[in-house]
C-alpha atoms as a PDB file:
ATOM      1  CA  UNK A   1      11.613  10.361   7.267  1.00  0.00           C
ATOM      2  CA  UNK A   2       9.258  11.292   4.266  1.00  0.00           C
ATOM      3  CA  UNK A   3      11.523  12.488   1.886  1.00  0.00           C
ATOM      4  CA  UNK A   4       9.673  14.878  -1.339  1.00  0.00           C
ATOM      5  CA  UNK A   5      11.362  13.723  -4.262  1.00  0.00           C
ATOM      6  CA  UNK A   6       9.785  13.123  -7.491  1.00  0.00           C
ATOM      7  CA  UNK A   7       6.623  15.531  -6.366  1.00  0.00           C
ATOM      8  CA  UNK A   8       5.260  15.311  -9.882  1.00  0.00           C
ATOM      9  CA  UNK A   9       5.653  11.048 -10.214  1.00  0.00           C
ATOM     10  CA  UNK A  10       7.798  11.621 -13.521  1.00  0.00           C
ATOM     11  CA  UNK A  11       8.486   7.993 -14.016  1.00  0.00           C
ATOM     12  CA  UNK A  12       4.678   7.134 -13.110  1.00  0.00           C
ATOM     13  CA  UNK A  13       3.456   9.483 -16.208  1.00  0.00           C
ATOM     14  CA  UNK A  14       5.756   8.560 -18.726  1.00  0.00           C
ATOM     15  CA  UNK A  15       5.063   4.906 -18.793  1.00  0.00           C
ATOM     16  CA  UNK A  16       3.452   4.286 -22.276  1.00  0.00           C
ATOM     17  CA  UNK A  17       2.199   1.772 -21.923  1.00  0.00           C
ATOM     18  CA  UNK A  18       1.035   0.767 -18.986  1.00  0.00           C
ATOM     19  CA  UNK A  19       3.074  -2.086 -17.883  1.00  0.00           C
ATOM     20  CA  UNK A  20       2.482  -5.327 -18.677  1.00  0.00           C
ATOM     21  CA  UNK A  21      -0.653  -3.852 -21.119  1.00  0.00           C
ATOM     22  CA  UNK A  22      -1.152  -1.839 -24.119  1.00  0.00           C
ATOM     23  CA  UNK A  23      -3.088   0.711 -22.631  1.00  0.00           C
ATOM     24  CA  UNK A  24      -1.961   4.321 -22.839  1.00  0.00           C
ATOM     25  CA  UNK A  25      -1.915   7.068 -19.957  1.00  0.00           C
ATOM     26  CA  UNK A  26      -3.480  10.466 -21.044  1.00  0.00           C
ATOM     27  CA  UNK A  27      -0.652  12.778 -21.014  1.00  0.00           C
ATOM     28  CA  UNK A  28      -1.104  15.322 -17.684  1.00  0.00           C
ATOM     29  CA  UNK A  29       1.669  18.328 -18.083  1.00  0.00           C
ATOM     30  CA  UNK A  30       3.271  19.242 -14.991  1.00  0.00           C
ATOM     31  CA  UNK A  31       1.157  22.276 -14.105  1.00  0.00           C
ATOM     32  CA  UNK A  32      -1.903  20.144 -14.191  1.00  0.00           C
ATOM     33  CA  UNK A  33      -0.630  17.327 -12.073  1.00  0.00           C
ATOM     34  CA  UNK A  34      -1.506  18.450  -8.333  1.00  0.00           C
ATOM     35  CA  UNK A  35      -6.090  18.007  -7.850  1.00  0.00           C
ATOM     36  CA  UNK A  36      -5.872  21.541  -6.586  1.00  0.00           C
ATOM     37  CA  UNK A  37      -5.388  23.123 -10.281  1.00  0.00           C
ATOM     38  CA  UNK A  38      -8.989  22.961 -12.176  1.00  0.00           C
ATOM     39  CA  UNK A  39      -8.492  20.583 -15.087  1.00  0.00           C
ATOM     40  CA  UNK A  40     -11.840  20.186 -16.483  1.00  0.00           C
ATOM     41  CA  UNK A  41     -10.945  18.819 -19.381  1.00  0.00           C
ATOM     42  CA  UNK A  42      -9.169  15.831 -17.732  1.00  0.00           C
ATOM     43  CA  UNK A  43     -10.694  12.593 -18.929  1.00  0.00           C
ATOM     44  CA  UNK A  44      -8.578   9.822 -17.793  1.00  0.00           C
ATOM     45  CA  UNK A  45      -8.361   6.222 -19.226  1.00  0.00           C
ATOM     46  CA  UNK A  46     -10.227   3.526 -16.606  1.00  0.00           C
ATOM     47  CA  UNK A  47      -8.006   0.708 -17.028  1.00  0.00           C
ATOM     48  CA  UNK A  48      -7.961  -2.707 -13.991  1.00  0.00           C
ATOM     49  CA  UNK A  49      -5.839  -5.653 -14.912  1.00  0.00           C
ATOM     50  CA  UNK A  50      -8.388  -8.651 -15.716  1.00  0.00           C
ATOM     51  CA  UNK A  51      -6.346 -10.724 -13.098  1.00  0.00           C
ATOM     52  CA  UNK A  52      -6.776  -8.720 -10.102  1.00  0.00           C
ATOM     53  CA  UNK A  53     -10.181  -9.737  -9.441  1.00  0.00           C
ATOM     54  CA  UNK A  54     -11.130 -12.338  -7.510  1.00  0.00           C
ATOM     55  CA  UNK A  55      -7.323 -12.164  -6.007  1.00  0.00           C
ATOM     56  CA  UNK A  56      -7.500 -12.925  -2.156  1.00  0.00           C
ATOM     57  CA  UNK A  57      -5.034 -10.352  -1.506  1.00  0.00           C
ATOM     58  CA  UNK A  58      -6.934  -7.719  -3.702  1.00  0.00           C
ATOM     59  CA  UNK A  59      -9.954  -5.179  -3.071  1.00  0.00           C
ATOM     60  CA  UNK A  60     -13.235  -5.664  -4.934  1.00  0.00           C
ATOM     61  CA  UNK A  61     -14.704  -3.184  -7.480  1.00  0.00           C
ATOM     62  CA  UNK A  62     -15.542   0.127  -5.322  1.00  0.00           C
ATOM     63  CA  UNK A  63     -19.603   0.500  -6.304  1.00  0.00           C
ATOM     64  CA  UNK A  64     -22.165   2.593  -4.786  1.00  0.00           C
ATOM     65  CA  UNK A  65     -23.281  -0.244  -2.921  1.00  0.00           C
ATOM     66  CA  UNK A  66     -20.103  -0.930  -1.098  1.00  0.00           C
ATOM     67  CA  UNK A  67     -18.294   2.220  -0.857  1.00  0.00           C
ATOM     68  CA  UNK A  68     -19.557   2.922   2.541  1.00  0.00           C
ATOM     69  CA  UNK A  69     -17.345   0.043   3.751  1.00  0.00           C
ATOM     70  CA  UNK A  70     -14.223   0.638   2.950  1.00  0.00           C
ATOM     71  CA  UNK A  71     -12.317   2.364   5.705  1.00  0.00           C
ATOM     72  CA  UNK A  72     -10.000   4.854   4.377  1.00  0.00           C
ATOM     73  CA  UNK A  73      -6.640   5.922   6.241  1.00  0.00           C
ATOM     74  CA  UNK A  74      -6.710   3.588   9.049  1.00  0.00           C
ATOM     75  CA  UNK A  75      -5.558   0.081   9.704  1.00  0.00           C
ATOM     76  CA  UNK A  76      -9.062  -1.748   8.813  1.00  0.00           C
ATOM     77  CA  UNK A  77     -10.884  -4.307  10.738  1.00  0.00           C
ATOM     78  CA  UNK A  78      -9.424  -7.256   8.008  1.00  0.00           C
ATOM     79  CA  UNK A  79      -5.975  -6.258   8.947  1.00  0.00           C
ATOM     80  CA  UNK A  80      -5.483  -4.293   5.383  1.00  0.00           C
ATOM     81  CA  UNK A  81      -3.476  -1.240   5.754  1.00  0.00           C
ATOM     82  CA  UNK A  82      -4.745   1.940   4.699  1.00  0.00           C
ATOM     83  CA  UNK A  83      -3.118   4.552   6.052  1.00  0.00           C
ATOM     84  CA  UNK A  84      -0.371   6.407   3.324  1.00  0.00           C
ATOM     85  CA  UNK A  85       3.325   7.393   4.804  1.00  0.00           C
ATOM     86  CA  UNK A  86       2.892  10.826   3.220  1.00  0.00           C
ATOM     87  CA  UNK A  87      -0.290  11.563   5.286  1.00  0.00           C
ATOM     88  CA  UNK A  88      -4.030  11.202   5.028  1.00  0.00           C
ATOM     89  CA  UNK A  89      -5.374  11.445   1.167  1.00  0.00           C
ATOM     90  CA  UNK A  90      -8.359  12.557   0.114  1.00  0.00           C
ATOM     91  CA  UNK A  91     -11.381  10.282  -1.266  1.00  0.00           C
ATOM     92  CA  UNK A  92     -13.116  11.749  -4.573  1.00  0.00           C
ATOM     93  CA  UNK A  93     -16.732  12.105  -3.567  1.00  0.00           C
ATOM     94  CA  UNK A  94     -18.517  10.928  -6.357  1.00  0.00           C
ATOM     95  CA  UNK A  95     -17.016   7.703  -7.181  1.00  0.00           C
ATOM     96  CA  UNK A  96     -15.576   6.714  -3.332  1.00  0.00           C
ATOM     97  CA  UNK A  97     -11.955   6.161  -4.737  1.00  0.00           C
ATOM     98  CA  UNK A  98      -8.843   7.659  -3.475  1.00  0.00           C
ATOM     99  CA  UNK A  99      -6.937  10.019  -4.720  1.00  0.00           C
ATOM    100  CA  UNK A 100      -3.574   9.743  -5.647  1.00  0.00           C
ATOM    101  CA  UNK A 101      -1.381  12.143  -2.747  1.00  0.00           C
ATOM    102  CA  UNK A 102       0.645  13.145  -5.799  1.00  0.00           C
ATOM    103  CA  UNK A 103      -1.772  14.260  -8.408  1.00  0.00           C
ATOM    104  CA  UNK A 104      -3.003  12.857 -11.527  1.00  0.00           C
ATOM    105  CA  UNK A 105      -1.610  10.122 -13.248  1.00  0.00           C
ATOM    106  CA  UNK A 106      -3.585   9.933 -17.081  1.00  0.00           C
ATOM    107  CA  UNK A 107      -5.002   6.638 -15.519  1.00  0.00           C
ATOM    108  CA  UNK A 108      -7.659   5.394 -13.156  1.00  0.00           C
ATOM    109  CA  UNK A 109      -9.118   2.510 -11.876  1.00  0.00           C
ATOM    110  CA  UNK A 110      -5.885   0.307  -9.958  1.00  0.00           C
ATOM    111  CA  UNK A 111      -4.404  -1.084 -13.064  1.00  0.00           C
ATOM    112  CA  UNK A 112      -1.841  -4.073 -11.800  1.00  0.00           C
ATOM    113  CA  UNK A 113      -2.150  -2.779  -7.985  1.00  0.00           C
ATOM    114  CA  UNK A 114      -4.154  -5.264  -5.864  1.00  0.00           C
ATOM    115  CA  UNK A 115      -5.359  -2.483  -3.237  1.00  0.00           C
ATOM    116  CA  UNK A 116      -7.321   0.764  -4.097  1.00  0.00           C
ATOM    117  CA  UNK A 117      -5.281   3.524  -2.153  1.00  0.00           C
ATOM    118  CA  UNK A 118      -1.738   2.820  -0.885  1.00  0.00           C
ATOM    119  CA  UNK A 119      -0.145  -0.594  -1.903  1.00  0.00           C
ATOM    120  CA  UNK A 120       2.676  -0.834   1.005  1.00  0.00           C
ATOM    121  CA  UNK A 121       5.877  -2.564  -0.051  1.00  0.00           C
ATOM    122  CA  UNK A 122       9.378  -3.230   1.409  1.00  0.00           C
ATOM    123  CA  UNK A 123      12.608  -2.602   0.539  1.00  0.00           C
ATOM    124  CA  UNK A 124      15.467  -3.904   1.707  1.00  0.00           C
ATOM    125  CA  UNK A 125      18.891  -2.084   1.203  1.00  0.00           C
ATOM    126  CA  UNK A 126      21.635  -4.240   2.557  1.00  0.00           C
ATOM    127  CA  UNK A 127      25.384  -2.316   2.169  1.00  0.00           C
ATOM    128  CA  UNK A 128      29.428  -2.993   2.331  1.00  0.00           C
ATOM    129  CA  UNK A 129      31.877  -1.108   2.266  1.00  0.00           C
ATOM    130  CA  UNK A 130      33.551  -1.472  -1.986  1.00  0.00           C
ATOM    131  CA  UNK A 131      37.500  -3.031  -0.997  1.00  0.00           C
ATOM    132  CA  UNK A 132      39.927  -4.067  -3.356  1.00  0.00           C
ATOM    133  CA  UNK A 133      42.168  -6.831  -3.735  1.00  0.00           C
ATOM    134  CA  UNK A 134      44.445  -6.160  -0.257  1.00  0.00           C
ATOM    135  CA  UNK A 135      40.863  -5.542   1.794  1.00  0.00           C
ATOM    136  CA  UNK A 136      41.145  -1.882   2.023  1.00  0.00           C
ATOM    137  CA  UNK A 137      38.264  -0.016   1.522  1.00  0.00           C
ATOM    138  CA  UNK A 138      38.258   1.999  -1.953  1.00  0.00           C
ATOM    139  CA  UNK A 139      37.962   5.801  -1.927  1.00  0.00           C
ATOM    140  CA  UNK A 140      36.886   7.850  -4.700  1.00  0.00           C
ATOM    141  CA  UNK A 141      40.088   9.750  -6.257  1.00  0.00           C
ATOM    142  CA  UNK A 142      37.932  12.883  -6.697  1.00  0.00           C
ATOM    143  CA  UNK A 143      35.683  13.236  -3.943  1.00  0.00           C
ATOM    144  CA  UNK A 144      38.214  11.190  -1.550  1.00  0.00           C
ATOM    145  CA  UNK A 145      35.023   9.828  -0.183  1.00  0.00           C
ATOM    146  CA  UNK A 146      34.791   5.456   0.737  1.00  0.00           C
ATOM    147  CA  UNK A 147      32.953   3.711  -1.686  1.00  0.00           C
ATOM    148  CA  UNK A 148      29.595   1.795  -0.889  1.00  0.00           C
ATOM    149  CA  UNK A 149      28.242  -1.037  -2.776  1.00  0.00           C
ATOM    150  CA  UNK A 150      24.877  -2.671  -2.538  1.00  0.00           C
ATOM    151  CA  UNK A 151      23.202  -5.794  -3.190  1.00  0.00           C
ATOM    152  CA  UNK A 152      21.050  -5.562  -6.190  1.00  0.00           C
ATOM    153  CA  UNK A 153      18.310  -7.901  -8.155  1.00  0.00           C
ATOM    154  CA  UNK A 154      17.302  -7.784 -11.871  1.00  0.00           C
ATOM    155  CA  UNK A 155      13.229  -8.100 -12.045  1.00  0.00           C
ATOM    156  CA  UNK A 156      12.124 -10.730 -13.845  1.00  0.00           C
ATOM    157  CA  UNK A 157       9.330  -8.019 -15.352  1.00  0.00           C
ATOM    158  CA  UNK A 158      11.324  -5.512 -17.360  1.00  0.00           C
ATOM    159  CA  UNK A 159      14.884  -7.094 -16.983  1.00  0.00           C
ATOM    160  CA  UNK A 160      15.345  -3.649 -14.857  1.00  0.00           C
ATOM    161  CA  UNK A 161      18.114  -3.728 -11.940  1.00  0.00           C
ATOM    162  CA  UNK A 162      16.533  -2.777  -8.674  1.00  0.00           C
ATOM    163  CA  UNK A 163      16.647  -3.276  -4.776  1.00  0.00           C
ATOM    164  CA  UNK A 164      14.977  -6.580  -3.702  1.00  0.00           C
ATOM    165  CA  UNK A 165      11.504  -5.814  -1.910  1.00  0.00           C
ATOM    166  CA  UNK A 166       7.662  -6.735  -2.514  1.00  0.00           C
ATOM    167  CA  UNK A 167       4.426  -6.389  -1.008  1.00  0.00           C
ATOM    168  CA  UNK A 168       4.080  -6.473   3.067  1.00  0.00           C
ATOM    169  CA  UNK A 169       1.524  -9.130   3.453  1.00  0.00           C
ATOM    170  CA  UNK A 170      -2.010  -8.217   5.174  1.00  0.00           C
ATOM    171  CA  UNK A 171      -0.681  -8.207   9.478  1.00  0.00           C
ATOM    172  CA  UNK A 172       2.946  -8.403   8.475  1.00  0.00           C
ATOM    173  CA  UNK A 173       5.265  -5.820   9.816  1.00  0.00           C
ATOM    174  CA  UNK A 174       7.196  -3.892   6.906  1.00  0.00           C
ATOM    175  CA  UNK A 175      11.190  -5.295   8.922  1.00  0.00           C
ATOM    176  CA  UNK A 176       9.561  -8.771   8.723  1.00  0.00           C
ATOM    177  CA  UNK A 177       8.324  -8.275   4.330  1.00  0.00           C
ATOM    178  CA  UNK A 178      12.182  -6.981   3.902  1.00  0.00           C
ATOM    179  CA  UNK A 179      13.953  -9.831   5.203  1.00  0.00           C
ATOM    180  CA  UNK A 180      11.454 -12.338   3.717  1.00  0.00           C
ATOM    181  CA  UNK A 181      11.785 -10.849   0.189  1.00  0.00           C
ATOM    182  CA  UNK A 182      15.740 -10.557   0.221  1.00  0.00           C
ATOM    183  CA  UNK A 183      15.970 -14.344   1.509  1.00  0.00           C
ATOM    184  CA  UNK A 184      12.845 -15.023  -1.873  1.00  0.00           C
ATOM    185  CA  UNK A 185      14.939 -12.721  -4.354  1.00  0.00           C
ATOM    186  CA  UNK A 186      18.395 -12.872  -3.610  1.00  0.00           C
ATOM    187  CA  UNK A 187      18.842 -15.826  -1.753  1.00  0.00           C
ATOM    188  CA  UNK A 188      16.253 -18.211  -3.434  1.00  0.00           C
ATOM    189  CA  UNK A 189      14.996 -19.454  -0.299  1.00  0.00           C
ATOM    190  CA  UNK A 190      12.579 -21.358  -1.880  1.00  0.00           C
ATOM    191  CA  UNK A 191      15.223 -24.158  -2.866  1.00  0.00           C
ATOM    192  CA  UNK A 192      16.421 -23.864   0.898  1.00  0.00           C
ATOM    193  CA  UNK A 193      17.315 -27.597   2.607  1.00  0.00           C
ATOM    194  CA  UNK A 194      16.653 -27.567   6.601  1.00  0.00           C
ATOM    195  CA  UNK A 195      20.809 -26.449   7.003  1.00  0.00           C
ATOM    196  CA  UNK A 196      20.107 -23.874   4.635  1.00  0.00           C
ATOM    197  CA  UNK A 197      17.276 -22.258   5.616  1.00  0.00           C
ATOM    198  CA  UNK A 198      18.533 -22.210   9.655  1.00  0.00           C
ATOM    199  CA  UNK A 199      21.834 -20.268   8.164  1.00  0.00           C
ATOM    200  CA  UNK A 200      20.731 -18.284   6.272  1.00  0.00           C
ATOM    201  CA  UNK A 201      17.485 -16.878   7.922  1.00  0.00           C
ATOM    202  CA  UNK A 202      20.166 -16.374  11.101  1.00  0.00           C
ATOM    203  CA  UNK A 203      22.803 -14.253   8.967  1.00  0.00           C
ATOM    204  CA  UNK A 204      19.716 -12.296   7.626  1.00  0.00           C
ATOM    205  CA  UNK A 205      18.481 -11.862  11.108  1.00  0.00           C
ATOM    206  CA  UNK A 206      21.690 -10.290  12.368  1.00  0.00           C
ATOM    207  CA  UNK A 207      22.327  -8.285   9.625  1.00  0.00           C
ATOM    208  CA  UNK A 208      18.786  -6.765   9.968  1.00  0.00           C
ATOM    209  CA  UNK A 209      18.898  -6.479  13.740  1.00  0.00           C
ATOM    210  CA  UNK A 210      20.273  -2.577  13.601  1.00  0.00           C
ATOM    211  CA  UNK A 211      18.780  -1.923  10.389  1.00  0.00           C
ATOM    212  CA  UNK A 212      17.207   1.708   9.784  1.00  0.00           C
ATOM    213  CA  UNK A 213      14.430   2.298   7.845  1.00  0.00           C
ATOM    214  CA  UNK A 214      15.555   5.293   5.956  1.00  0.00           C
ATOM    215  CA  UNK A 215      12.517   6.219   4.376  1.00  0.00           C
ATOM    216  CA  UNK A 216       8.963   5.658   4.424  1.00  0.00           C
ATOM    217  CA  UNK A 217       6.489   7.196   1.766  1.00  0.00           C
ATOM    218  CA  UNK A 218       5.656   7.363  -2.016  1.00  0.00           C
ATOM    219  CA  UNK A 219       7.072   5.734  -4.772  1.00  0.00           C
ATOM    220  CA  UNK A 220       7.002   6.798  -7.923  1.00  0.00           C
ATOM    221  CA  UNK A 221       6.146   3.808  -9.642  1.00  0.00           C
ATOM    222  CA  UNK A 222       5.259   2.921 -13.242  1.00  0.00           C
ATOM    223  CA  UNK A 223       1.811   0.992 -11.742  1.00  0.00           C
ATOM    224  CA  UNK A 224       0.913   4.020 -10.134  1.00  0.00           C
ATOM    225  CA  UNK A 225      -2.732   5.504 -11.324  1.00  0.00           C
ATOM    226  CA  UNK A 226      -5.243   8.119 -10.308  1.00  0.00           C
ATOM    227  CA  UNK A 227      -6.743   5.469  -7.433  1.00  0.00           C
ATOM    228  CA  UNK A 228      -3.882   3.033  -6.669  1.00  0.00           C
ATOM    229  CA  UNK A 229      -0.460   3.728  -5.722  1.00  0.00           C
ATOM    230  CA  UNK A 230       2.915   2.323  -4.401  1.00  0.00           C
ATOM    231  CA  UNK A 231       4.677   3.154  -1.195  1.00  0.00           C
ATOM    232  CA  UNK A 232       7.819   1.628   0.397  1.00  0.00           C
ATOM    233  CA  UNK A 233       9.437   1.560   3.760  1.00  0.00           C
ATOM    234  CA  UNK A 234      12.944   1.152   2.981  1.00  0.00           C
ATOM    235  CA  UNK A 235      15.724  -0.290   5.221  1.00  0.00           C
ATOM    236  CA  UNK A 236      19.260  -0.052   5.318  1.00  0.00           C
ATOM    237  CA  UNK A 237      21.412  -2.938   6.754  1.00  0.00           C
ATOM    238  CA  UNK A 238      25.373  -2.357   6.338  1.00  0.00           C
ATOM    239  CA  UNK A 239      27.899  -4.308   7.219  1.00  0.00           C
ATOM    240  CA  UNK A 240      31.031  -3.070   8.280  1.00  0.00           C
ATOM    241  CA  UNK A 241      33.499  -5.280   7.477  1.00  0.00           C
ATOM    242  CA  UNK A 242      31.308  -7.841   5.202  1.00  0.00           C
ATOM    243  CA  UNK A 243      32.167 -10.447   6.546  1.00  0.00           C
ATOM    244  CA  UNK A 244      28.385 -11.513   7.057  1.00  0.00           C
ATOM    245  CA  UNK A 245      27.094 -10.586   3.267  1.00  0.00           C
ATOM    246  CA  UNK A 246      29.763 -12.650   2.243  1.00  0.00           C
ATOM    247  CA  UNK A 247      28.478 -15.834   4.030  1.00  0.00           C
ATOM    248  CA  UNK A 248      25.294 -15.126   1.888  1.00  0.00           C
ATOM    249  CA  UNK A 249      24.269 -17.486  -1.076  1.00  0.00           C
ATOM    250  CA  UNK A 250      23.657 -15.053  -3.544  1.00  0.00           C
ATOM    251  CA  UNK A 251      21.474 -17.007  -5.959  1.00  0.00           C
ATOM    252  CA  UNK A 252      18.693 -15.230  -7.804  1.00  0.00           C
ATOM    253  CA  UNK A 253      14.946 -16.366  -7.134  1.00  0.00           C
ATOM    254  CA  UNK A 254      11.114 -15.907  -7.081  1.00  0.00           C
ATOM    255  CA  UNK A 255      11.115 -12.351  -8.984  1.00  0.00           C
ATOM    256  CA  UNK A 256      14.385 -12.269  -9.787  1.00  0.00           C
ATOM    257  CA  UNK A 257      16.466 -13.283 -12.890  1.00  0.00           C
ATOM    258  CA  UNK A 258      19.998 -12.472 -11.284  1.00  0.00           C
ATOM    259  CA  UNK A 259      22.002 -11.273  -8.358  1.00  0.00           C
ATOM    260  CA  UNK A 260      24.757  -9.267  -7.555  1.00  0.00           C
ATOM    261  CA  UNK A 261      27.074  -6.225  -5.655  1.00  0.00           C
ATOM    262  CA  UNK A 262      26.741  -2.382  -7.111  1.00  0.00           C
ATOM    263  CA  UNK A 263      28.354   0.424  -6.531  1.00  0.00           C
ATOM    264  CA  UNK A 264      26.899   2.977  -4.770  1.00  0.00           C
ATOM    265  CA  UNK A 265      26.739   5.811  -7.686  1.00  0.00           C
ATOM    266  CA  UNK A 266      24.355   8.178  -9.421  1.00  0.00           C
ATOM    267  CA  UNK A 267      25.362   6.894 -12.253  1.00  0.00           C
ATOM    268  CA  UNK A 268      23.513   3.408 -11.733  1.00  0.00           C
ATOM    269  CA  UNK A 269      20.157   3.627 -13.141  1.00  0.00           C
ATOM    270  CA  UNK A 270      17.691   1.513 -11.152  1.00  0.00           C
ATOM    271  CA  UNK A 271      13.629   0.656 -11.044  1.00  0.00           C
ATOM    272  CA  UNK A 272      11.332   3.282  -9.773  1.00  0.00           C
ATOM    273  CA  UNK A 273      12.474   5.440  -7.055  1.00  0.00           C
ATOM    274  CA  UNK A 274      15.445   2.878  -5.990  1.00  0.00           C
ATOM    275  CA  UNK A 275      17.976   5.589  -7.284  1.00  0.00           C
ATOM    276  CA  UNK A 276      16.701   8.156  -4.483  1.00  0.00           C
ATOM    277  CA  UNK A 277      17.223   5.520  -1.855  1.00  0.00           C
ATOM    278  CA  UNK A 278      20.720   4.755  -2.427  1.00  0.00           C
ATOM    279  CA  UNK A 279      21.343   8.182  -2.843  1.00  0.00           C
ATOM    280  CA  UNK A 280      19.705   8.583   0.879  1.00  0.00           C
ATOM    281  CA  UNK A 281      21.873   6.134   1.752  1.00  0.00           C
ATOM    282  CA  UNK A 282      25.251   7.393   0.546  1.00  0.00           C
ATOM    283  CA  UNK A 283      24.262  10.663   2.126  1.00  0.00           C
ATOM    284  CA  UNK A 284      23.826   9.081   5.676  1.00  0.00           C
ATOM    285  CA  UNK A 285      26.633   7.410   5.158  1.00  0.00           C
ATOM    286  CA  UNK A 286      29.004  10.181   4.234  1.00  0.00           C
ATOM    287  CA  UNK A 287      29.868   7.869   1.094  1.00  0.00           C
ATOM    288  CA  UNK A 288      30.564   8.801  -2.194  1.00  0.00           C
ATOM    289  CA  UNK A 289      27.981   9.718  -4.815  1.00  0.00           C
ATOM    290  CA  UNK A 290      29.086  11.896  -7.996  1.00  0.00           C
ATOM    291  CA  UNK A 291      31.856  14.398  -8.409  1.00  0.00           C
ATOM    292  CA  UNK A 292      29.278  16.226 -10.194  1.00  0.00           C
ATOM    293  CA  UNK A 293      28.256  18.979  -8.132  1.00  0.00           C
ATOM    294  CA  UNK A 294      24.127  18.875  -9.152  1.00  0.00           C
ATOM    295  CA  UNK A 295      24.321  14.941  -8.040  1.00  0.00           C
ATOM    296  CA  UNK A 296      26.725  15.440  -5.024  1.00  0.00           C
END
């Protein structure tokens, strides 16, 4: 289930700036990424956005004082969960931080990332099969394979196209944060009437009810630093003959600035990681891809 792409967070150390800031990572070359290579002369910038303190949903400063009480790689007594996907990290003696899984980022402190350690997000990847105008389904003329689409948001942050998904809230189950953000992002619950809200939730609860989670772990995420990090459970819904999806009010909402169908290609460039879990996806799915053999 923990897939190993992007070992070296790519799209985490090229983000100059930091998002939503005009701070600037220290450039870390790729043989000096992983904690296990000396790198003495690593100095990286300590950068926290002002907002996150004093957040309810966010950790305090770690100090020498309170260090002692954070409890790493477990489910803690508040309910806050901090155990990773990709196994238990390792905590940097002197300060009391965590340490990125992945290696060094050119930034510490949590910059926009509420929780020191692993932020835990879901993703949810809801798929049809691509038809065309008679309701067959569309195969690729080259690879002869059928052709997937998926439902896709534009972030209100960075105009980027990406899967719906946020943060799982502190005691919510990661199935529960999936169908709650798709009805928030691509459904704009939030404008729901009482006959609304009863359809909808029920068409989202059926399409979700053999949904897979096809992979939990890392993502590497523009936010990321030394001390914080994002990771995702994401979870494929398809279905078959979409004629549920297409009961769905696709209006854009919360996060979102719009709302719509995508094929399923590696040409589609997406936020973050999203591009390796379609990708997973069309794999499991036996669906096309590329017809270029280093995609396929």
């Amino acid at each position: 289930m923990v897939s190993t792409f992007n070992k070296i967070h790519s799209v985490c150390r090229s983000s100059h700036p930091y998002p939503r800031s005009e701070v600037q990572r220290v450039p870390v070359a790729d043989d000096k990424v992983s904690w296990t290579i000396d790198h003495p002369e690593y100095k990286p910038v300590e950068f926290t956005q002002p907002f996150i303190h004093g957040q309810v949903w966010a950790d305090e400063d770690i100090t020498p004082e309170n260090k002692s009480q954070f409890k790493w790689n477990t489910l803690d007594e508040h309910q806050v969960n901090r155990v990773g996907h990709n196994g238990v990290y390792t905590i940097d003696p002197d300060s009391g931080r965590p340490r990125n899984p992945f290696g060094r980022t050119g930034l510490s402190g949590r910059g926009s990332l509420g929780r020191w350690g692993p932020n835990h997000a879901a993703d949810p990847l809801v798929t049809r099969w691509m038809k065309n105008e008679e309701g067959e389904v569309v195969k690729d003329p080259e690879s002869g394979k059928p052709r997937l689409e998926f439902l896709a948001i534009q972030r209100r942050v960075g105009k980027m196209w990406a899967l719906p998904g946020g943060m799982v809230d502190k005691g919510e189950q990661a199935l529960d944060t999936a169908q709650r953000e798709l009805c928030e992002e691509a459904l704009n619950s939030s404008e729901w009437n009482l006959n609304e809200d009863k359809q909808q939730k029920h068409l989202v609860s059926e399409l979700f009810a053999k949904s897979e989670p096809v992979y939990k772990g890392y993502i590497d995420d523009a936010r990321n630093t030394d001390n914080a990090w994002m990771e995702t459970v994401a979870l494929h819904a398809h279905d078959p003959t979409g004629s549920n999806v297409a009961k769905l009010n696709l209006i854009a909402g919360d996060d979102a600035v719009d709302v719509k169908w995508m094929p399923v290609e590696a040409k589609t460039t997406l936020f973050a990681n999203h591009n390796d879990l379609i990708r997973i996806v069309a794999h499991n799915m036996d669906a096309h891809w590329s017809n270029e053999k280093d995609l396929s």
